[in-house]
Each structure stands twice: as structure tokens, then as C-alpha cells.
Protein backbone atom coordinates (compact mmCIF):
# COMPACT_ATOMS: atom_id res chain seq x y z
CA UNK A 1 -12.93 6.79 36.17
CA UNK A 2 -12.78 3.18 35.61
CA UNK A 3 -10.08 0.77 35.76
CA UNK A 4 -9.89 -3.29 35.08
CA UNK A 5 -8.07 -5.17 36.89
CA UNK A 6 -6.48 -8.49 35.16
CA UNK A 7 -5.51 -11.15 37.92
CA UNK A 8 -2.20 -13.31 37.53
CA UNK A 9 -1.57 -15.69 35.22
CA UNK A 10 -1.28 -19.30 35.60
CA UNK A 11 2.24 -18.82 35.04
CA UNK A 12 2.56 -16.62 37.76
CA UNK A 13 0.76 -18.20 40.22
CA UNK A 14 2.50 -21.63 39.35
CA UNK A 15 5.95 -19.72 40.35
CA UNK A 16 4.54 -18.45 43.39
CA UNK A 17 6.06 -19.23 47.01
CA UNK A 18 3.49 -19.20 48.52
CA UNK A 19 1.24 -21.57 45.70
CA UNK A 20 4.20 -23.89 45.63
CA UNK A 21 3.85 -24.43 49.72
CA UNK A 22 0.22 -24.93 49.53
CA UNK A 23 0.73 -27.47 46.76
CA UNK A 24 3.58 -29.10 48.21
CA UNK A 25 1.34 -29.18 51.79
CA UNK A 26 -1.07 -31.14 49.54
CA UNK A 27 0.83 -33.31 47.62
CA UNK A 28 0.23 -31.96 44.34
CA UNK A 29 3.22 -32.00 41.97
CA UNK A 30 3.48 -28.71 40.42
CA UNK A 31 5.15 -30.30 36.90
CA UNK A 32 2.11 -33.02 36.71
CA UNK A 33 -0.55 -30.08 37.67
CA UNK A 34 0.85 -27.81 34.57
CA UNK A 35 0.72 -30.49 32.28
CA UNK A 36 -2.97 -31.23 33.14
CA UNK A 37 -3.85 -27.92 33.05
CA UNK A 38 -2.25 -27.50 29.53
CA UNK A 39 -3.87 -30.76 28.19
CA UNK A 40 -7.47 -29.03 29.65
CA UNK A 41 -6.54 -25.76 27.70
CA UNK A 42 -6.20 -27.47 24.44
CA UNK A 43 -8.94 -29.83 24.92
CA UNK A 44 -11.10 -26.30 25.78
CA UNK A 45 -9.80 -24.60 22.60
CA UNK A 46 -10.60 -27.57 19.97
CA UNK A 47 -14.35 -27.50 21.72
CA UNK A 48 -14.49 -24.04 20.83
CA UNK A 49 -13.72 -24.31 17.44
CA UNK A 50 -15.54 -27.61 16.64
């Protein structure tokens, strides 16, 4: 038997308590962090296809 295990999302880990605390702790605005993150994905995606 064999099983796969898919991890959270970045979704799901931004909405976490404990994520949010350990950002917070660092100074790391959650809003500016998702936004970064999104401009990386697109940036990642129009690599891909070029």
C-alpha cells in the first residue's frame, strides 16, 4: 500500500496561528509577504513558458 501525502498550502499556512505568531515575532507583515510571494509565482510561471 502506498499513500502521498500533499503538505498545506500557502494559503493555509498563511492563516495559521501559529505562522502568524512566528511572523509577527519577526516582523514580517503577512499582507506584504503574500504579495511577494504572488509576484514570485507569476514571475516563475512566465519563465516556464518563455
Amino acid at each position: 500500500m502506498s499513500f502521498y501525502y500533499k503538505g498545506p498550502t500557502i494559503d493555509q499556512l498563511m492563516s495559521d496561528p501559529v505562522t502568524l505568531a512566528m511572523m509577527e515575532a519577526d516582523h514580517v507583515d503577512p499582507v506584504v509577504f503574500k504579495q511577494m510571494l504572488d509576484r514570485t509565482s507569476r514571475r516563475l510561471r512566465a519563465d516556464r513558458t518563455a
